[in-house]
N, C-alpha and C. Protein backbone atom coordinates (compact mmCIF):
# COMPACT_ATOMS: atom_id res chain seq x y z
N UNK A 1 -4.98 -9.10 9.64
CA UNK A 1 -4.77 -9.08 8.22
C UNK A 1 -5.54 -10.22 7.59
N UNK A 2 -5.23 -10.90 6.26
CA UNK A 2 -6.01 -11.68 5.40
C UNK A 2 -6.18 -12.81 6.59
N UNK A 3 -4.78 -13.36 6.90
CA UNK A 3 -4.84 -14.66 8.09
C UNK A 3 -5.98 -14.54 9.35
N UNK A 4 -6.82 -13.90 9.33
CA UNK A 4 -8.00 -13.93 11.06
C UNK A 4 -7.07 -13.28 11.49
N UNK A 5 -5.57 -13.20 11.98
CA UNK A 5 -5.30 -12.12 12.40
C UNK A 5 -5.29 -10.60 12.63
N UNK A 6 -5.63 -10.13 13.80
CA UNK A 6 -6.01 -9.09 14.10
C UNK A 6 -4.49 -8.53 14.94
N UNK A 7 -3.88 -7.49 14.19
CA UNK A 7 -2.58 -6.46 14.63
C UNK A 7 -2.81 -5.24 14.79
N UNK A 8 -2.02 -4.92 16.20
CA UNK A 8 -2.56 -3.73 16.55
C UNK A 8 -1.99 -2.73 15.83
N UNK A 9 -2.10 -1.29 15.07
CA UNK A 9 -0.87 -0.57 14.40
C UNK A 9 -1.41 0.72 15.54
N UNK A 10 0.23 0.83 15.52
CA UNK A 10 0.43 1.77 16.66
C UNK A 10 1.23 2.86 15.86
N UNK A 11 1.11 3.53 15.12
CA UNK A 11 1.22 4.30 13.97
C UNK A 11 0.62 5.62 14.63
N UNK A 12 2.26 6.61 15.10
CA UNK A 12 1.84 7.83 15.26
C UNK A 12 1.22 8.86 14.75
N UNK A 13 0.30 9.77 15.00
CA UNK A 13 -0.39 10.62 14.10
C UNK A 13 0.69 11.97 13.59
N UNK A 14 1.89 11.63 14.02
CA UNK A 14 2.72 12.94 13.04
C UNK A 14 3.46 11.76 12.65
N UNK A 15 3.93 10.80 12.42
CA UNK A 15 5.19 10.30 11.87
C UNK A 15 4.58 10.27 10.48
N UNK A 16 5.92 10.71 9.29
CA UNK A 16 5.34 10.58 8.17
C UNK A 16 4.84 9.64 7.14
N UNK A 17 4.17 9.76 6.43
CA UNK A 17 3.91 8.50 5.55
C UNK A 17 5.34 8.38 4.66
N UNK A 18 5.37 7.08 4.46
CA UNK A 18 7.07 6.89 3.68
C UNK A 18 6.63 7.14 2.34
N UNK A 19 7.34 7.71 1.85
CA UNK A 19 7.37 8.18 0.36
C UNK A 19 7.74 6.99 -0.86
N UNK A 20 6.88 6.54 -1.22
CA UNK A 20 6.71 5.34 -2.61
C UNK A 20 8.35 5.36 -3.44
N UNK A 21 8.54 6.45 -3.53
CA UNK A 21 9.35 6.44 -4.66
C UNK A 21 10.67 6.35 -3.99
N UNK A 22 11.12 7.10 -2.93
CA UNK A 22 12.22 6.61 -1.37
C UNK A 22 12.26 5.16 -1.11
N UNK A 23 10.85 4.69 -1.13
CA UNK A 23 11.30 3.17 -0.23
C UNK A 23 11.63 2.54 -1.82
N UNK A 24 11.12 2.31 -2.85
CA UNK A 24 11.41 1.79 -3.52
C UNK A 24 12.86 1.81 -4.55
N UNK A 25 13.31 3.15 -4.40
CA UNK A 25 14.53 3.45 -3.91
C UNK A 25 15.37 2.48 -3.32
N UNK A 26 14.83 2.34 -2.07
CA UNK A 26 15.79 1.65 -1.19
C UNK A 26 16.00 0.35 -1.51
N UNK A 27 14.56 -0.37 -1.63
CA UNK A 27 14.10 -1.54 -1.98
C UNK A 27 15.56 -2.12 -2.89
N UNK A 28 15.55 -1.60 -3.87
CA UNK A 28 16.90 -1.84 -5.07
C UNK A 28 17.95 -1.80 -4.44
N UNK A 29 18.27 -0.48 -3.91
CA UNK A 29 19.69 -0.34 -3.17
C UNK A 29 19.81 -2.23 -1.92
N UNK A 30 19.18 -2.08 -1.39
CA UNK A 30 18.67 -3.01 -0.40
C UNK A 30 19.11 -4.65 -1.14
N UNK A 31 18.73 -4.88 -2.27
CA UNK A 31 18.41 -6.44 -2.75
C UNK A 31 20.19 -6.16 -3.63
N UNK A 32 20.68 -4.76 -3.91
CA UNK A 32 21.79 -5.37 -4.44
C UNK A 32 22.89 -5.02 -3.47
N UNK A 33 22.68 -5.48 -2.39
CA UNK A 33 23.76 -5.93 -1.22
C UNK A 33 24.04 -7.23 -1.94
N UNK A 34 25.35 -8.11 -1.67
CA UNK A 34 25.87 -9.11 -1.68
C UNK A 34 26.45 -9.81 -0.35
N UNK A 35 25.12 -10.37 -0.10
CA UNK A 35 25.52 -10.38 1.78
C UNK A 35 26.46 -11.50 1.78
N UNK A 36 27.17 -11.57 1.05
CA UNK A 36 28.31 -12.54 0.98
C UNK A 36 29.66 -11.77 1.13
N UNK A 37 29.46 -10.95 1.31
CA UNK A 37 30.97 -10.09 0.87
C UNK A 37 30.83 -9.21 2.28
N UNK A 38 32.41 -9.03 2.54
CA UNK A 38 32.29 -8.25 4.04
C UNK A 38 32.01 -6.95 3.86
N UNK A 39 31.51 -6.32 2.33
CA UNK A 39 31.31 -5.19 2.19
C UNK A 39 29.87 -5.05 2.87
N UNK A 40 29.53 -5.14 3.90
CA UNK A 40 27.98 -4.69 3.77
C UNK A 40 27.61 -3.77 5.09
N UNK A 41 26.41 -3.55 4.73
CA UNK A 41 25.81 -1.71 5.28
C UNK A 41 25.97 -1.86 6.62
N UNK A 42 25.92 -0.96 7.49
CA UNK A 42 26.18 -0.61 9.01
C UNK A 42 24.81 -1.73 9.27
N UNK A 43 25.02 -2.05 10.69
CA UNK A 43 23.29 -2.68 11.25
C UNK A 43 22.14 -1.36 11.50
N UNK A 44 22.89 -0.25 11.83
CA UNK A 44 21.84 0.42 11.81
C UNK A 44 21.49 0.80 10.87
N UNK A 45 22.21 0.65 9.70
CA UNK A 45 21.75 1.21 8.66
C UNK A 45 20.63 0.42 7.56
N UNK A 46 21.33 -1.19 7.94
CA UNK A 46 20.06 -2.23 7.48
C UNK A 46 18.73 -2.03 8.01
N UNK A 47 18.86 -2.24 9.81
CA UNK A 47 17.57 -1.92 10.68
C UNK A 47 16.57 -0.93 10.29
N UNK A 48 17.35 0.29 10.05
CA UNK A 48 16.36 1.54 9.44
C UNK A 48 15.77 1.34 8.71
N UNK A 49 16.30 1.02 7.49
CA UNK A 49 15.90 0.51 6.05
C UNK A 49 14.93 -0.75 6.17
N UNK A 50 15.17 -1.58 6.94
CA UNK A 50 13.92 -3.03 6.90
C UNK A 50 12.92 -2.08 8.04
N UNK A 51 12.55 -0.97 8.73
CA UNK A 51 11.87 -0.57 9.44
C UNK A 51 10.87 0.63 8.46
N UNK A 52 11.85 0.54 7.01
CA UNK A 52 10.99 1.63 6.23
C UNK A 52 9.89 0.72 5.44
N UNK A 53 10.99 -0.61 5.42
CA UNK A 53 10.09 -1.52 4.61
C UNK A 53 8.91 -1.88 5.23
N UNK A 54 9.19 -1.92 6.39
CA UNK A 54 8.08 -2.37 7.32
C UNK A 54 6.93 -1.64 7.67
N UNK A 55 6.93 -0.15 7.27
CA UNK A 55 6.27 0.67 7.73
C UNK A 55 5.52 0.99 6.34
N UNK A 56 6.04 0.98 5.23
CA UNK A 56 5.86 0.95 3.82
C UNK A 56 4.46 -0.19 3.06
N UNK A 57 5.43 -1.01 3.72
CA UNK A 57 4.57 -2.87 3.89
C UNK A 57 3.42 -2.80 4.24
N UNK A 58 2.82 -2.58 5.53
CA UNK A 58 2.10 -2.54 6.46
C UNK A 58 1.21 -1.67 5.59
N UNK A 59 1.07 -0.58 4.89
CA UNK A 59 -0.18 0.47 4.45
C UNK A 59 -0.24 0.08 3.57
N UNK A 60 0.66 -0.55 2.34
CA UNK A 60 0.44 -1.37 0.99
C UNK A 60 -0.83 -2.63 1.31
N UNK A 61 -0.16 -3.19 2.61
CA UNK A 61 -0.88 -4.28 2.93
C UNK A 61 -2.15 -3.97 3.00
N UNK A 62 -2.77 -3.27 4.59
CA UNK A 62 -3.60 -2.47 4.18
C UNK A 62 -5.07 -2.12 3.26
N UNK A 63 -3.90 -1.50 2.45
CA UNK A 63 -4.99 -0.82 1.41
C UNK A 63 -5.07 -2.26 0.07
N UNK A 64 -4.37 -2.56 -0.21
CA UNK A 64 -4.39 -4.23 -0.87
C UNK A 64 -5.68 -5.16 0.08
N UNK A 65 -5.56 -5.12 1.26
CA UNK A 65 -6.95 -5.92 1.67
C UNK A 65 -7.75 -5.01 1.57
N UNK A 66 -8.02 -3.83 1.50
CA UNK A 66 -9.06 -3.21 1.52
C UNK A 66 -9.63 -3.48 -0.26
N UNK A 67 -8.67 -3.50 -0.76
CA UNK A 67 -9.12 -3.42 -2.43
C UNK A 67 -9.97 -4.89 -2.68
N UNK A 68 -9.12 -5.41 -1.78
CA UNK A 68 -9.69 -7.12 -1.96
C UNK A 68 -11.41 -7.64 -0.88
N UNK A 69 -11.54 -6.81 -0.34
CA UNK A 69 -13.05 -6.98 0.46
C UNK A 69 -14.16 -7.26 -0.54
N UNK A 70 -14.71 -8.15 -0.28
CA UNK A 70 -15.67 -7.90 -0.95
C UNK A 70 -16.10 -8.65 -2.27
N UNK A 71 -14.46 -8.97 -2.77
CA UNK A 71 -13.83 -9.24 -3.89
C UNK A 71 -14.71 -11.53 -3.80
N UNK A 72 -14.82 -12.21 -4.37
CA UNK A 72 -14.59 -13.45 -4.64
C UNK A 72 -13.49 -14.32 -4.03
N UNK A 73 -13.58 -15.15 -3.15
CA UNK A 73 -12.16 -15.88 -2.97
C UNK A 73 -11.58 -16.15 -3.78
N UNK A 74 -11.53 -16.62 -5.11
CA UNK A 74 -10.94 -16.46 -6.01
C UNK A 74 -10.22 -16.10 -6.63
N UNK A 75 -10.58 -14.33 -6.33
CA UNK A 75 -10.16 -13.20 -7.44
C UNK A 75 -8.58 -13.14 -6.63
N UNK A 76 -7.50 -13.27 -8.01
CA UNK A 76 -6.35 -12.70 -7.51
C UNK A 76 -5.70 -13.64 -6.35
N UNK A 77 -5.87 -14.88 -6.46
CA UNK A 77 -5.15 -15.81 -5.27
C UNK A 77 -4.06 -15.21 -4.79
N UNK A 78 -2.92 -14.97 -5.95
CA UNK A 78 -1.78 -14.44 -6.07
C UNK A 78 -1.43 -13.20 -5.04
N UNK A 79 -2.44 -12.37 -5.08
CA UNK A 79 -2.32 -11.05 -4.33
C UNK A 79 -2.75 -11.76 -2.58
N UNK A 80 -3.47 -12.74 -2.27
CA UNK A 80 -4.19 -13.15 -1.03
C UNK A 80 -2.91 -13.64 -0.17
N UNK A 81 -2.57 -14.97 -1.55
CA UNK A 81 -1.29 -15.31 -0.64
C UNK A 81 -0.27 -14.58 -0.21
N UNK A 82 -0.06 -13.21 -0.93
CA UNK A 82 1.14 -12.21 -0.24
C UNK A 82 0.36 -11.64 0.63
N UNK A 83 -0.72 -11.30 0.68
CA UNK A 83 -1.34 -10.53 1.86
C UNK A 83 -0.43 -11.58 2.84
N UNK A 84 -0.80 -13.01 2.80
CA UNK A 84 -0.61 -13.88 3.96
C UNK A 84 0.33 -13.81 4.31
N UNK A 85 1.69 -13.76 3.64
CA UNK A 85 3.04 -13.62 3.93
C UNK A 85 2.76 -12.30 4.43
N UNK A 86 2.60 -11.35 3.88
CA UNK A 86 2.75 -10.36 4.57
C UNK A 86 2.41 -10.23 5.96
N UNK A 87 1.50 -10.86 6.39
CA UNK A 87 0.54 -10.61 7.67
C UNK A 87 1.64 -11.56 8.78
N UNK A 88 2.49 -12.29 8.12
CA UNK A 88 3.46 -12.58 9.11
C UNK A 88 4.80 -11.80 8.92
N UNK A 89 5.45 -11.50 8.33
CA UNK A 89 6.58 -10.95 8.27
C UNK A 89 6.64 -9.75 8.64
N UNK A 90 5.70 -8.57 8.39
CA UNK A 90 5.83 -7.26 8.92
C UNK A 90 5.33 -7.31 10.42
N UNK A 91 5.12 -8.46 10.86
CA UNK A 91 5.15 -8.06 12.33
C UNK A 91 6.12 -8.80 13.34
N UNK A 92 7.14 -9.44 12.51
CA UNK A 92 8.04 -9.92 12.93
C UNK A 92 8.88 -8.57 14.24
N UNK A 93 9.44 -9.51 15.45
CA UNK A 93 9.71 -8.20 16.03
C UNK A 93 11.44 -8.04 15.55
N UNK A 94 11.52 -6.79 15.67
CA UNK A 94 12.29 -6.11 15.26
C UNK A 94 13.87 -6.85 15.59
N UNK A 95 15.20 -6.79 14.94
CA UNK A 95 15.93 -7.57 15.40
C UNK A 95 17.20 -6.17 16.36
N UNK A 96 17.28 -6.51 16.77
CA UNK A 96 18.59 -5.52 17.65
C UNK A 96 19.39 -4.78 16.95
N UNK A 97 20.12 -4.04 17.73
CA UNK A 97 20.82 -3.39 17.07
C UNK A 97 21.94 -3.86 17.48
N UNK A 98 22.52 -5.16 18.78
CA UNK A 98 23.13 -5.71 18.27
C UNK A 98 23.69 -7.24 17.26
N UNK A 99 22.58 -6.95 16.23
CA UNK A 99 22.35 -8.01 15.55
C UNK A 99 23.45 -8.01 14.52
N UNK A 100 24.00 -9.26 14.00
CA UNK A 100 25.34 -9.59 13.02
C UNK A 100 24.63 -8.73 11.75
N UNK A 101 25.92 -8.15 11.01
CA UNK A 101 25.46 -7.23 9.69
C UNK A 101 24.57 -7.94 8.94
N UNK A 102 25.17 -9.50 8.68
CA UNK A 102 24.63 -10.50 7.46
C UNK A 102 23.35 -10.75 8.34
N UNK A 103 22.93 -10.75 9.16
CA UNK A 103 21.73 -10.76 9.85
C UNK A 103 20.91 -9.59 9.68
N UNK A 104 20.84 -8.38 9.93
CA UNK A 104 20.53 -7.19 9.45
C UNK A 104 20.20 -6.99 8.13
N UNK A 105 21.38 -7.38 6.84
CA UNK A 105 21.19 -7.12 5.90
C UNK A 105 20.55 -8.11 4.84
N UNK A 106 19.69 -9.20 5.63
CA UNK A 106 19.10 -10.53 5.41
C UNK A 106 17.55 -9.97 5.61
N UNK A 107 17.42 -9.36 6.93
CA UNK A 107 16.09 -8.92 7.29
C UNK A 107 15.53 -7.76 6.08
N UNK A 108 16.53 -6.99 5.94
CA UNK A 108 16.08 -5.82 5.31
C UNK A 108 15.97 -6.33 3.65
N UNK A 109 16.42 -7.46 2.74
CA UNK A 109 16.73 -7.99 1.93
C UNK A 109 15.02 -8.40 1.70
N UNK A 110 15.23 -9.58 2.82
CA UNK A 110 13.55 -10.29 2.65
C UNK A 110 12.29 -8.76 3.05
N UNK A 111 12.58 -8.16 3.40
CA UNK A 111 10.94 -7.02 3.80
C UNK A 111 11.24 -6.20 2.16
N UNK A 112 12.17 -6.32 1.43
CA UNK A 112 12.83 -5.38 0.78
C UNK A 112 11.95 -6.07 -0.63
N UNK A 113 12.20 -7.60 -0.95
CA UNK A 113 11.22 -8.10 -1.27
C UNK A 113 9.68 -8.36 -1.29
N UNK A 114 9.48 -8.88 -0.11
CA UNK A 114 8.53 -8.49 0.12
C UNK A 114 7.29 -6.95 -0.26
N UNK A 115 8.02 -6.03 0.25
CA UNK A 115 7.12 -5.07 -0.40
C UNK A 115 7.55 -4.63 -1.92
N UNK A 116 8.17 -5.54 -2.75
CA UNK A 116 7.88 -5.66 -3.82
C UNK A 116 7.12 -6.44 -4.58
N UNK A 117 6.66 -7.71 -3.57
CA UNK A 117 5.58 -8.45 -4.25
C UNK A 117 3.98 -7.49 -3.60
N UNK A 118 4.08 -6.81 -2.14
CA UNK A 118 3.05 -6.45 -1.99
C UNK A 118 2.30 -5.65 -3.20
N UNK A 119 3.47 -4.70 -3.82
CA UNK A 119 3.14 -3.42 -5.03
C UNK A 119 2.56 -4.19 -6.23
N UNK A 120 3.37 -5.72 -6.88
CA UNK A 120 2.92 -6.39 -7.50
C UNK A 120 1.32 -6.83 -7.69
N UNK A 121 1.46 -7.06 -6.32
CA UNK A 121 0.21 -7.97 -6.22
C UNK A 121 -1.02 -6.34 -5.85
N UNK A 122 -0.77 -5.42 -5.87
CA UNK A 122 -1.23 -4.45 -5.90
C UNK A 122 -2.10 -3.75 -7.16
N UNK A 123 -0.94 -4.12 -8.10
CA UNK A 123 -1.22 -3.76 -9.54
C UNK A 123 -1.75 -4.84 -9.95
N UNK A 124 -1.43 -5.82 -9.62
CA UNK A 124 -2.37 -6.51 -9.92
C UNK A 124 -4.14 -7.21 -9.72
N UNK A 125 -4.64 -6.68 -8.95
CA UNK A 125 -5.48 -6.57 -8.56
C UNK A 125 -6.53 -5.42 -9.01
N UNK A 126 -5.78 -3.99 -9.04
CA UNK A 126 -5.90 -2.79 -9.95
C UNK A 126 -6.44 -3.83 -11.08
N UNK A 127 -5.21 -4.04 -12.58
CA UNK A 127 -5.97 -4.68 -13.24
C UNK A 127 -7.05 -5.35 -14.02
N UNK A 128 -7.28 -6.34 -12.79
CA UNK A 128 -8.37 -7.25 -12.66
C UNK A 128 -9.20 -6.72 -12.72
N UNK A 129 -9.33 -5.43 -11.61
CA UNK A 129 -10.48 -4.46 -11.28
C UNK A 129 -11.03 -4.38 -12.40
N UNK A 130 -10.11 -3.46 -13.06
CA UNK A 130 -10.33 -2.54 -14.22
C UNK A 130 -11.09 -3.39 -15.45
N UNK A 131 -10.23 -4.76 -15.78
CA UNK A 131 -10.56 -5.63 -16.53
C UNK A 131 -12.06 -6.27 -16.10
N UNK A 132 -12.17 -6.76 -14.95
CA UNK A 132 -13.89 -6.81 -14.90
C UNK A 132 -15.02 -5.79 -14.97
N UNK A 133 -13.93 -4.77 -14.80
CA UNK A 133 -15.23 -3.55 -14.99
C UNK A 133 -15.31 -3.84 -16.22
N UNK A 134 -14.52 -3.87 -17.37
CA UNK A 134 -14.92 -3.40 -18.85
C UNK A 134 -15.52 -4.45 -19.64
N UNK A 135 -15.21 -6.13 -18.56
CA UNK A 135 -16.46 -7.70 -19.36
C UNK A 135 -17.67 -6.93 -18.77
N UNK A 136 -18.17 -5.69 -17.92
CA UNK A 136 -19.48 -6.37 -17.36
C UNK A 136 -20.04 -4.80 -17.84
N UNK A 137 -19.46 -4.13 -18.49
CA UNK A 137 -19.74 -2.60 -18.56
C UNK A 137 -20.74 -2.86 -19.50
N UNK A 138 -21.64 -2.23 -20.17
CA UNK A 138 -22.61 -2.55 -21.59
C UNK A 138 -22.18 -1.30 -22.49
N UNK A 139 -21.63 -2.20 -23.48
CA UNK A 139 -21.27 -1.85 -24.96
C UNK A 139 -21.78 -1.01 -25.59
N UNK A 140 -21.13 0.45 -25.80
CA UNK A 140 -22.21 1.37 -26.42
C UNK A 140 -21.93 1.51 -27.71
N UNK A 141 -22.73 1.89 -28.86
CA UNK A 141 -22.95 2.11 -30.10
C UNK A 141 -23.22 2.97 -30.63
């Protein structure tokens, strides 16, 4: 990813692509846990959910460095440094299934975030794009 790191994705050729509007879905459901309260989600049910994020993450990421090739070191710091976070956290290994709920529902919380700054920093970059295309376009009359 952005870091010199090189990750292998082992990304089956039938498993499906996660659906934008599902994970982000979840994303919400996900951040309004109150991992303070003994009300909270099964572990498998966190695990799944930080494994959508993770799988979600990972192609945002992705296609976000791909948008950024090429680009100025400069352009979009904002979007580089989440690449960077990103390039460590989605390959964090996976935590058990017998991992404590508030542990579970901590992991899935932070990836849950996370690929909400990835989308951010997504659009934002979009943007920029767009916005330097139209300083450098020539003005017609």
């Amino acid at each position: 990813m952005g870091s010199g790191q090189a990750h292998e994705h082992t990304t089956s050729l039938t498993s499906p692509v996660p659906d934008k509007v599902e994970v982000l879905a979840l994303v919400e459901a996900a951040l309004s846990w109150d991992v303070d309260s003994p009300a909270l989600p099964t572990v498998k049910n966190a695990l799944a959910m930080a494994q959508q994020f993770t799988d979600f993450g990972r192609i945002v990421a992705d296609d976000l460095e791909a948008k950024l090739l090429g680009l100025p070191a400069d352009f979009c710091i904002g979007a580089r440094a989440t690449l960077g976070e990103a390039s460590r956290r989605l390959y964090l290994r996976p935590l058990a299934q017998t991992a404590a709920p508030r542990s579970a529902a901590h992991r899935a919380q932070n990836l849950a975030r996370l690929v909400q700054a990835l989308s951010r920093a997504f659009g934002e970059v979009y943007r920029e794009q767009v916005r330097s295309r139209s300083v450098q376009a020539p003005q017609r009359e």
